[in-house]
C-alpha atoms as a PDB file:
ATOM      1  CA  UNK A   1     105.571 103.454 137.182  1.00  0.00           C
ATOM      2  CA  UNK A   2     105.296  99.822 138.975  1.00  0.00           C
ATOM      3  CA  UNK A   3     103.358  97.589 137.784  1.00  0.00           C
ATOM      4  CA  UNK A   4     102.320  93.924 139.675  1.00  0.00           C
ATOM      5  CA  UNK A   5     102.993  91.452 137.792  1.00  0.00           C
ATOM      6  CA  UNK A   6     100.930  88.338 138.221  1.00  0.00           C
ATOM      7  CA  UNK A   7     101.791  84.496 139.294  1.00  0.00           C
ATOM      8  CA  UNK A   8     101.187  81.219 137.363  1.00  0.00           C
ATOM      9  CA  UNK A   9      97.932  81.103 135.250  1.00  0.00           C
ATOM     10  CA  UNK A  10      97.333  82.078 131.111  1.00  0.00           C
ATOM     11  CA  UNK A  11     100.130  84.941 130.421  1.00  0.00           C
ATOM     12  CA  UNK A  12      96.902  86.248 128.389  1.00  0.00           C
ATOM     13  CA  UNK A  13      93.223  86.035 128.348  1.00  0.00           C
ATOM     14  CA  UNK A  14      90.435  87.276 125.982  1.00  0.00           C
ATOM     15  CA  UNK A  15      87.160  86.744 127.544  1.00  0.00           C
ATOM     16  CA  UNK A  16      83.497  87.037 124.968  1.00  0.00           C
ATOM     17  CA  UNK A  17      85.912  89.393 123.152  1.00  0.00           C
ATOM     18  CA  UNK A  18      83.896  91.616 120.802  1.00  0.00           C
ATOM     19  CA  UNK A  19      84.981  94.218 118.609  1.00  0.00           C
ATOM     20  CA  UNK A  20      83.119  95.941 116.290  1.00  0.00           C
ATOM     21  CA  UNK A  21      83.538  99.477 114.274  1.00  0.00           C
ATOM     22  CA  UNK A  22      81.352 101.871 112.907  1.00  0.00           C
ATOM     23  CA  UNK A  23      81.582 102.948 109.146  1.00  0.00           C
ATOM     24  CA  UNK A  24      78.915 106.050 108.362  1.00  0.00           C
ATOM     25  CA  UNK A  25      75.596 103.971 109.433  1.00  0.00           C
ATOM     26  CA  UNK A  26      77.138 100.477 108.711  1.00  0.00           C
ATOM     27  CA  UNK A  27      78.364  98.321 111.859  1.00  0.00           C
ATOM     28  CA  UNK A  28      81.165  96.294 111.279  1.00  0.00           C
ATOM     29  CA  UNK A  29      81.644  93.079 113.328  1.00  0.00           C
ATOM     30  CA  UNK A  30      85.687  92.512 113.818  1.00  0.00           C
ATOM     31  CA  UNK A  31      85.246  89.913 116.239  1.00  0.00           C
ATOM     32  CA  UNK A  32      82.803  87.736 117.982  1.00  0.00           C
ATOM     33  CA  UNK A  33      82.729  86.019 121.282  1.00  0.00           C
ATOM     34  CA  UNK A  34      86.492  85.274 121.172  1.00  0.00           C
ATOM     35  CA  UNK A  35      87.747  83.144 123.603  1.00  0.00           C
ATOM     36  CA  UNK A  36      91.565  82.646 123.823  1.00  0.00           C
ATOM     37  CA  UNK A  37      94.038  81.711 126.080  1.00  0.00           C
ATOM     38  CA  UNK A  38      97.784  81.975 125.407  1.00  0.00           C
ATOM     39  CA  UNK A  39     100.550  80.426 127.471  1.00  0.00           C
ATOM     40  CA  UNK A  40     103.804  81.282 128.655  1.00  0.00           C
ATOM     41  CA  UNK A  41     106.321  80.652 125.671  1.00  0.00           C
ATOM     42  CA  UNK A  42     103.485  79.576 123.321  1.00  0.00           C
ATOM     43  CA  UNK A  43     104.522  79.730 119.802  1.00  0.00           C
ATOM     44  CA  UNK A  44     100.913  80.136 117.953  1.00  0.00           C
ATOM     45  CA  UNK A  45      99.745  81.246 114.169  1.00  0.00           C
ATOM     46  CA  UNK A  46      96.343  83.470 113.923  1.00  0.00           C
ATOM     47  CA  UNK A  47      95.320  82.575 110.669  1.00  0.00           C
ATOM     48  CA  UNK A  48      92.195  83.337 108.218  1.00  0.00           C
ATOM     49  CA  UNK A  49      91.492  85.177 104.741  1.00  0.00           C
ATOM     50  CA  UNK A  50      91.889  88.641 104.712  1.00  0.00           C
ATOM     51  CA  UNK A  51      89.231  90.612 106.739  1.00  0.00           C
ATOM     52  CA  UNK A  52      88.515  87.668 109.003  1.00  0.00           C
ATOM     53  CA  UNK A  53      89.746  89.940 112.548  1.00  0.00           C
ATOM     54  CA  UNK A  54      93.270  88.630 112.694  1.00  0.00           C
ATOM     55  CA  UNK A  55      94.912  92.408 112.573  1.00  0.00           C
ATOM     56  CA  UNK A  56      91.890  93.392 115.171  1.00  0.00           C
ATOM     57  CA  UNK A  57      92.880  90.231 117.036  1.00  0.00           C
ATOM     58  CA  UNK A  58      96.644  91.244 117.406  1.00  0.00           C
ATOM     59  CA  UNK A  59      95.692  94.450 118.242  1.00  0.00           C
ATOM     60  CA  UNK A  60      93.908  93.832 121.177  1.00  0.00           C
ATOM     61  CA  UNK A  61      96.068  91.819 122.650  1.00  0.00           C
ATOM     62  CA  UNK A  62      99.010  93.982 121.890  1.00  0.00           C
ATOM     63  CA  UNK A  63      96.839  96.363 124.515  1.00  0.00           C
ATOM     64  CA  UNK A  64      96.933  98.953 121.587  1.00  0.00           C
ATOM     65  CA  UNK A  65      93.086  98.847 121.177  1.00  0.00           C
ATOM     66  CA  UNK A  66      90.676  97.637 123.674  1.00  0.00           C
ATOM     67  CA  UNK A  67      87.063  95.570 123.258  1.00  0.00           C
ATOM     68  CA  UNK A  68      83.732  96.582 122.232  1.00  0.00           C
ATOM     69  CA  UNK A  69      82.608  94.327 124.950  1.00  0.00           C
ATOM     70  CA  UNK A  70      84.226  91.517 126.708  1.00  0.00           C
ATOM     71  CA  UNK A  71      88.367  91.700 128.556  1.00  0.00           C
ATOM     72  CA  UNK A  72      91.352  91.341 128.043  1.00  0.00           C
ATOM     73  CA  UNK A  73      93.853  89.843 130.694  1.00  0.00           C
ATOM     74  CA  UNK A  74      96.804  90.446 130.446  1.00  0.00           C
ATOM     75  CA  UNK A  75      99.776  89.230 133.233  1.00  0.00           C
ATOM     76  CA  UNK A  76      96.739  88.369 135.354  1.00  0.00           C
ATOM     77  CA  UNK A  77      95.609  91.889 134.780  1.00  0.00           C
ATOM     78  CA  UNK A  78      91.960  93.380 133.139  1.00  0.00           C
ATOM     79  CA  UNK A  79      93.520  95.625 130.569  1.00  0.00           C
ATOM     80  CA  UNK A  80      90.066  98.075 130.942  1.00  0.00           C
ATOM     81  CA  UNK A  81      90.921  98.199 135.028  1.00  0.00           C
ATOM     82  CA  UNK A  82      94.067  99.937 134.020  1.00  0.00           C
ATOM     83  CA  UNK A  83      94.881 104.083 133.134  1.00  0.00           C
ATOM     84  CA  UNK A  84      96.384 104.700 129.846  1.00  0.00           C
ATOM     85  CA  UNK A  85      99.437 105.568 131.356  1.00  0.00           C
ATOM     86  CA  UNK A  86      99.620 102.242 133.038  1.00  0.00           C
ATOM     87  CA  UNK A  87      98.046  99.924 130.053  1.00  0.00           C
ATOM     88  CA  UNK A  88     101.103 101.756 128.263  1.00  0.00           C
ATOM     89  CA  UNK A  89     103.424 100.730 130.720  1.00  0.00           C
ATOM     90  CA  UNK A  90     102.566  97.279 130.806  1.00  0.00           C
ATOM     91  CA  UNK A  91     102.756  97.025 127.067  1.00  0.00           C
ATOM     92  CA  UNK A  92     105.959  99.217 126.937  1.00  0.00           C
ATOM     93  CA  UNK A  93     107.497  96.803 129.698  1.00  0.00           C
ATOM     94  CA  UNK A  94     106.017  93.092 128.469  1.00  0.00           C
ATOM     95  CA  UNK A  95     105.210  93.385 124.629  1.00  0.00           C
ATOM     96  CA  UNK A  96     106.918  93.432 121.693  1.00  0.00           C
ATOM     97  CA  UNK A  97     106.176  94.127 118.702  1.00  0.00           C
ATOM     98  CA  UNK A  98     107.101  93.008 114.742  1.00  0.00           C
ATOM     99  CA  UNK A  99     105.050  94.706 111.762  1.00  0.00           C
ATOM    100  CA  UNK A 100     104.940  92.896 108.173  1.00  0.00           C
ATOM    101  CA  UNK A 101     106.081  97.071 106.876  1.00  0.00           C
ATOM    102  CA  UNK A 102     109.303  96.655 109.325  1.00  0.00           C
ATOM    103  CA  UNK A 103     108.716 100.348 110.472  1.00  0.00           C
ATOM    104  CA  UNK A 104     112.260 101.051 110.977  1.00  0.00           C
ATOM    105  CA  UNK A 105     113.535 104.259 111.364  1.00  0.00           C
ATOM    106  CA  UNK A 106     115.372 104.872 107.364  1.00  0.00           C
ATOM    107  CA  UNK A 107     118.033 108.108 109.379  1.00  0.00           C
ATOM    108  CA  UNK A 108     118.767 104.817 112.139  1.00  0.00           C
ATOM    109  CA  UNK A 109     121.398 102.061 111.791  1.00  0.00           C
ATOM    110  CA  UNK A 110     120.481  98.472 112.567  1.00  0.00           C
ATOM    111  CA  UNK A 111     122.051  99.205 116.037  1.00  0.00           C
ATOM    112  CA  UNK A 112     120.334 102.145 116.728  1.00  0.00           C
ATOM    113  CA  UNK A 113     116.653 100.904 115.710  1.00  0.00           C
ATOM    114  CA  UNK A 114     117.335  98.372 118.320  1.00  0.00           C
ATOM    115  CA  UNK A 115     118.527 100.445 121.229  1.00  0.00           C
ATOM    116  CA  UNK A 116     115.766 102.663 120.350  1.00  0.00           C
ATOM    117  CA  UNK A 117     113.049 100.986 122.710  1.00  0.00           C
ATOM    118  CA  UNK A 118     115.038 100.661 125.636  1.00  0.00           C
ATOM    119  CA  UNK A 119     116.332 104.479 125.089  1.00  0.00           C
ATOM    120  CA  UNK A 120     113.194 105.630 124.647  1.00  0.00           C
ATOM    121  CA  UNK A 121     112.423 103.549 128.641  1.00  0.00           C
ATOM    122  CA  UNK A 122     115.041 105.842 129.949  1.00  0.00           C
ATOM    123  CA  UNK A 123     117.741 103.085 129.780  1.00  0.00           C
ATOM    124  CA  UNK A 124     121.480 104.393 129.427  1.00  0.00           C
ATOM    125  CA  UNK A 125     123.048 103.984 126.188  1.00  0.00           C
ATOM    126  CA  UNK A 126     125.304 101.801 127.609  1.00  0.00           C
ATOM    127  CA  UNK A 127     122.981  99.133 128.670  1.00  0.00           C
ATOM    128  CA  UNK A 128     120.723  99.401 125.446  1.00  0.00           C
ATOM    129  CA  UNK A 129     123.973  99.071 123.260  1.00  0.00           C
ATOM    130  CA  UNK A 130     124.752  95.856 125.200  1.00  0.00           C
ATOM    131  CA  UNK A 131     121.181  94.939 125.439  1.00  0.00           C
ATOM    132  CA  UNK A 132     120.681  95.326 121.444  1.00  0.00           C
ATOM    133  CA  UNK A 133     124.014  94.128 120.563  1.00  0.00           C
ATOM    134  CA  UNK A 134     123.141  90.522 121.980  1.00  0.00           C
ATOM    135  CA  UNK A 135     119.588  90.579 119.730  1.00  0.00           C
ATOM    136  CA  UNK A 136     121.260  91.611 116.653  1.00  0.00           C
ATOM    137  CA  UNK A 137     124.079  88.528 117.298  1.00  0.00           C
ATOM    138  CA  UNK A 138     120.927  86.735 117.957  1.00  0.00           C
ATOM    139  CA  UNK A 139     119.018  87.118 114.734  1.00  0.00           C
ATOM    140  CA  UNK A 140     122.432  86.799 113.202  1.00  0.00           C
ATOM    141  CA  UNK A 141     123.278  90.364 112.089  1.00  0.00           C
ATOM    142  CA  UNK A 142     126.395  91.397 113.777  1.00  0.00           C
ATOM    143  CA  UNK A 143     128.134  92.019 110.242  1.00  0.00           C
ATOM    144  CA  UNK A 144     125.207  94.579 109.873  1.00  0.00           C
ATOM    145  CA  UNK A 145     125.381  96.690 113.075  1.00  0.00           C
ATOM    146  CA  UNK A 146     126.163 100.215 110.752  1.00  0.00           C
ATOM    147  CA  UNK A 147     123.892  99.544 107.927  1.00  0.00           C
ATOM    148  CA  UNK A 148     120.720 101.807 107.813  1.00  0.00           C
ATOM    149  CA  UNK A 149     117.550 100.213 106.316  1.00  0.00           C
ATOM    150  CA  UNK A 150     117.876 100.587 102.559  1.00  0.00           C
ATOM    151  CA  UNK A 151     121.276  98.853 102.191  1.00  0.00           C
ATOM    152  CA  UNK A 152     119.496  95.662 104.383  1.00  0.00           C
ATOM    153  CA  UNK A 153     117.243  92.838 102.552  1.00  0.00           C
ATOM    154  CA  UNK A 154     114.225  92.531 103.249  1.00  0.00           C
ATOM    155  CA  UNK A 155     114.647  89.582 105.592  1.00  0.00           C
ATOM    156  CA  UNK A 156     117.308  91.333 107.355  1.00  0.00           C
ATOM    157  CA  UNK A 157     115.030  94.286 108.038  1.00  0.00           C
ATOM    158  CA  UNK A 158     112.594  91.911 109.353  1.00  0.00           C
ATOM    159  CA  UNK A 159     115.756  90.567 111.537  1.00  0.00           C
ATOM    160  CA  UNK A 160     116.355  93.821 112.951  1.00  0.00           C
ATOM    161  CA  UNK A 161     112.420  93.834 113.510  1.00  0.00           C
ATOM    162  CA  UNK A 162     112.354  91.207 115.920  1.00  0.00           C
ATOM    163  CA  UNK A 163     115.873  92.210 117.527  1.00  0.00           C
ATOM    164  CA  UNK A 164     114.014  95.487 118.309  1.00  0.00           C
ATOM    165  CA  UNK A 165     110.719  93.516 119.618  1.00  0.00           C
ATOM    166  CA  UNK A 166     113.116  91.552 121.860  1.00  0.00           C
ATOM    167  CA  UNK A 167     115.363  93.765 122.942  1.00  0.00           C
ATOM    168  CA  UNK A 168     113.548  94.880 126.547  1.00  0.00           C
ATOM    169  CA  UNK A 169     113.090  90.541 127.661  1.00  0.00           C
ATOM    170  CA  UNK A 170     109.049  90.869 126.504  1.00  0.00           C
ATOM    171  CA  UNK A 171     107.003  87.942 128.092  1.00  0.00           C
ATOM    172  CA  UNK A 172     105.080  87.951 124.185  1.00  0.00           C
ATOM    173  CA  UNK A 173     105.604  89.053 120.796  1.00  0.00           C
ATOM    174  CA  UNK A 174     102.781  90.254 118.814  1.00  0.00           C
ATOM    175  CA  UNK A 175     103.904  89.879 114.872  1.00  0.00           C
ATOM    176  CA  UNK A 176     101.273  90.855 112.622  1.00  0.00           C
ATOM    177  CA  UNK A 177     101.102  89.226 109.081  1.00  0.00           C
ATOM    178  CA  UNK A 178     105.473  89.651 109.850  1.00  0.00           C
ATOM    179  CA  UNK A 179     105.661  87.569 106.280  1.00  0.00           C
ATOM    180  CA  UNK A 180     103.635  89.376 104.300  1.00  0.00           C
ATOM    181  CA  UNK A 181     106.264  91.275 102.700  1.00  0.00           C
ATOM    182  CA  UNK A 182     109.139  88.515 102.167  1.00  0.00           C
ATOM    183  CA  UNK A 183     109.907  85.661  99.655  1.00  0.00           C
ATOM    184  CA  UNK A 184     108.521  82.291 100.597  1.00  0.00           C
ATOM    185  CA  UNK A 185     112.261  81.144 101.239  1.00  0.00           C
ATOM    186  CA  UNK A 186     113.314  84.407 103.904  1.00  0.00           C
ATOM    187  CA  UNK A 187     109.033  83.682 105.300  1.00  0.00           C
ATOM    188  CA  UNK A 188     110.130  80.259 106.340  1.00  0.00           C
ATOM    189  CA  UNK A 189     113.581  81.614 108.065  1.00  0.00           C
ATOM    190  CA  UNK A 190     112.027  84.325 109.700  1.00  0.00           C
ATOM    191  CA  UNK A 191     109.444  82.036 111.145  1.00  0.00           C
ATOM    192  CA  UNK A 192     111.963  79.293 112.037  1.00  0.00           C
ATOM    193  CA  UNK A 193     114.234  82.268 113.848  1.00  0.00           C
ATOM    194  CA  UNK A 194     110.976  83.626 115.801  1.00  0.00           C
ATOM    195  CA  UNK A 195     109.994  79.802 116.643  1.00  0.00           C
ATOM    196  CA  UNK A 196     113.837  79.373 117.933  1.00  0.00           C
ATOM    197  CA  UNK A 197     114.136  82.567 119.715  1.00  0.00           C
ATOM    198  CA  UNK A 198     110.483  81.346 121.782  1.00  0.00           C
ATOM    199  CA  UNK A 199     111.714  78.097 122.615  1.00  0.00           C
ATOM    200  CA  UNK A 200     115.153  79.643 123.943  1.00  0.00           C
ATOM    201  CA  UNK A 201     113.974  82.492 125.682  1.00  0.00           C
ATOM    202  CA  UNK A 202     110.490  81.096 126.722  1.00  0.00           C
ATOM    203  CA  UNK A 203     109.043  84.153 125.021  1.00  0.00           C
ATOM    204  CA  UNK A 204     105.223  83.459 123.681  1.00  0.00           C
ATOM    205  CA  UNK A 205     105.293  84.844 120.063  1.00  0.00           C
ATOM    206  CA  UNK A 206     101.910  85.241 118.435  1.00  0.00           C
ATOM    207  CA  UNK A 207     101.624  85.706 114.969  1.00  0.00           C
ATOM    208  CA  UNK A 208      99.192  86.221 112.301  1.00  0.00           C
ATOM    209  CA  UNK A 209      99.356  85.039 108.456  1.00  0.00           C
ATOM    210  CA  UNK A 210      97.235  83.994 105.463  1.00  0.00           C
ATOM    211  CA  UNK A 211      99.655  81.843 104.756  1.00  0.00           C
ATOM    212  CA  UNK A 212      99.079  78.248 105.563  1.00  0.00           C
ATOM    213  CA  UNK A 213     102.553  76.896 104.721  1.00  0.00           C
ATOM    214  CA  UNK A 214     103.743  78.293 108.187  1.00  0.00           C
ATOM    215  CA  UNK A 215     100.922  76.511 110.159  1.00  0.00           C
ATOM    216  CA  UNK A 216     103.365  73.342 110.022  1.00  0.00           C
ATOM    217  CA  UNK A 217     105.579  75.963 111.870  1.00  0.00           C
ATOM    218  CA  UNK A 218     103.832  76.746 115.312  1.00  0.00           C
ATOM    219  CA  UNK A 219     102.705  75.085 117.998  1.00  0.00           C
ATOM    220  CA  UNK A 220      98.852  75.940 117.620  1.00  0.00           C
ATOM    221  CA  UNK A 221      97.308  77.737 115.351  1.00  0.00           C
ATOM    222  CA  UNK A 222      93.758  79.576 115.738  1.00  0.00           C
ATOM    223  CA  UNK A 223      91.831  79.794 112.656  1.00  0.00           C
ATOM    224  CA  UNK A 224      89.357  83.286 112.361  1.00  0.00           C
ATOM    225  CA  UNK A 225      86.500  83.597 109.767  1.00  0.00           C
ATOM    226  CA  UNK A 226      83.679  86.275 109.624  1.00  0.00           C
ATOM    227  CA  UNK A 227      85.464  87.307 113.454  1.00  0.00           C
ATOM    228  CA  UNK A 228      84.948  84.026 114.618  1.00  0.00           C
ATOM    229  CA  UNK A 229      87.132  81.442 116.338  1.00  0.00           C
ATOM    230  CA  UNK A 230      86.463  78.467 113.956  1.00  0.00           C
ATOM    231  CA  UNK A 231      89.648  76.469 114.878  1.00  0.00           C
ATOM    232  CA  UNK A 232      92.125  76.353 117.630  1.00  0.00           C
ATOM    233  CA  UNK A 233      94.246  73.724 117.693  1.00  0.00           C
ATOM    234  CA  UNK A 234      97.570  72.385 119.067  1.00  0.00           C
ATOM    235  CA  UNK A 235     100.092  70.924 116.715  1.00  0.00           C
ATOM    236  CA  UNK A 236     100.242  66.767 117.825  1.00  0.00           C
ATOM    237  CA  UNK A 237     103.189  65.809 120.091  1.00  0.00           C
ATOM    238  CA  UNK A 238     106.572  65.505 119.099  1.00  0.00           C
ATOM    239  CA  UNK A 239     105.574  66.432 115.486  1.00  0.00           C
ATOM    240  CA  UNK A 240     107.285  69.896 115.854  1.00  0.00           C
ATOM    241  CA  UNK A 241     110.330  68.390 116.741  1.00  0.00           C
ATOM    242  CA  UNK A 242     110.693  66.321 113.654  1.00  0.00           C
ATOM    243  CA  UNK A 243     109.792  69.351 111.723  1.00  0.00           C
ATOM    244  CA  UNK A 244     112.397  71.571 113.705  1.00  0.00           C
ATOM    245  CA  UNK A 245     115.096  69.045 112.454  1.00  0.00           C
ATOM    246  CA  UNK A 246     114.579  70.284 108.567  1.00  0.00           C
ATOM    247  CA  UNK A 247     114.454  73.215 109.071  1.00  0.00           C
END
């Protein structure tokens, strides 16, 4: 299926986002009048306490849930405008994805959890061998190509994670809470490997964490409370750089 992509402007928009949920008789107010927009190749940290909409946040703009009220743009496209067969296209062809649980497949080897995506697209094995083959070199795993998920660390699962997110050329990365689950010292790597990978590629990741030792990390970071946008701010000029240099 085709899908048009759009020209310059936001790579995504959230318009008076709101998303709320009903439990029994109780309403429960995810998010509130959200208004976001992310950039091509934008490197940016959703942040907040636990049950302050960051999960609903990546969510919608991973196009795997959709508003209560408001839109989401994505590629210069209302999400709600499209069919489910075409919102899954779209997200199939321009999102990735990277989940603080890994979720790779425990029967698959590094190399195959990576092909996977672009197999499942109807690529040849060929070209998803070569394709995953250059994200795994990427991430720094070529030693590791054979290895099935319980004989890898839990930063190198996290590795193959984003390999597998990357693998199809996304135009953004969704990762959500993609530290959770790792030691301070592999959280800071795998953050400094997503940040590199962005600023290579020109990929916009978006991440989001509780944990505010990363914030130094990202470009801009968008603070959530109670559903709410409270903060969104860029990181000062040429402060990244010095910060890129100990890493």
């Amino acid at each position: 299926m085709s899908i048009a992509l759009a020209g310059p402007g936001p790579l995504l928009e959230m318009r008076g986002v709101n998303k709320h949920y009903l439990m029994g008789e109780s309403r429960i107010d995810a998010l509130k009048a959200v208004n976001v927009q992310i950039e091509p190749g934008e490197f940016v940290a959703v942040w907040g306490p636990s049950g302050s909409g960051k999960s609903t946040f990546c969510n919608l703009i991973g196009l795997l849930d959709a508003p209560s009220s408001g839109s989401v743009h994505f590629l210069g496209q209302n999400a709600a405008m499209l069919s489910d067969d075409q919102r899954s296209a779209l997200r199939n062809r321009a999102i990735g994805f990277v989940f603080q649980g890994f979720n790779l497949i425990p029967v698959l080897s590094a190399l195959e959890n990576v092909m996977l995506p672009l197999q499942v697209g109807q690529a040849s094995a060929q070209a998803a061998r070569v394709a995953a083959l250059s994200r795994l070199a990427e991430v720094g795993l070529t030693s590791h190509l054979a290895h099935r998920p319980a004989k890898l660390s839990g930063g190198q699962q996290q590795r193959v994670a984003i390999a597998r997110a990357l693998v199809g050329s996304p135009a953004l990365v969704v990762a959500d809470e993609p530290t959770a689950n790792l030691d301070s010292d592999n959280a800071l790597k795998v953050i400094a490997l997503m940040r590199s990978i962005s600023k290579s590629d020109g990929t916009a990741f978006v991440f989001s964490t509780h944990d505010e030792r990363l914030l130094e990390r990202v470009d801009r970071r968008i603070m959530l409370h109670d559903g709410a946008v409270v903060e969104d701010r860029k990181a000062p000029a040429g402060a990244l750089a010095l910060r890129g240099k100990s890493c």
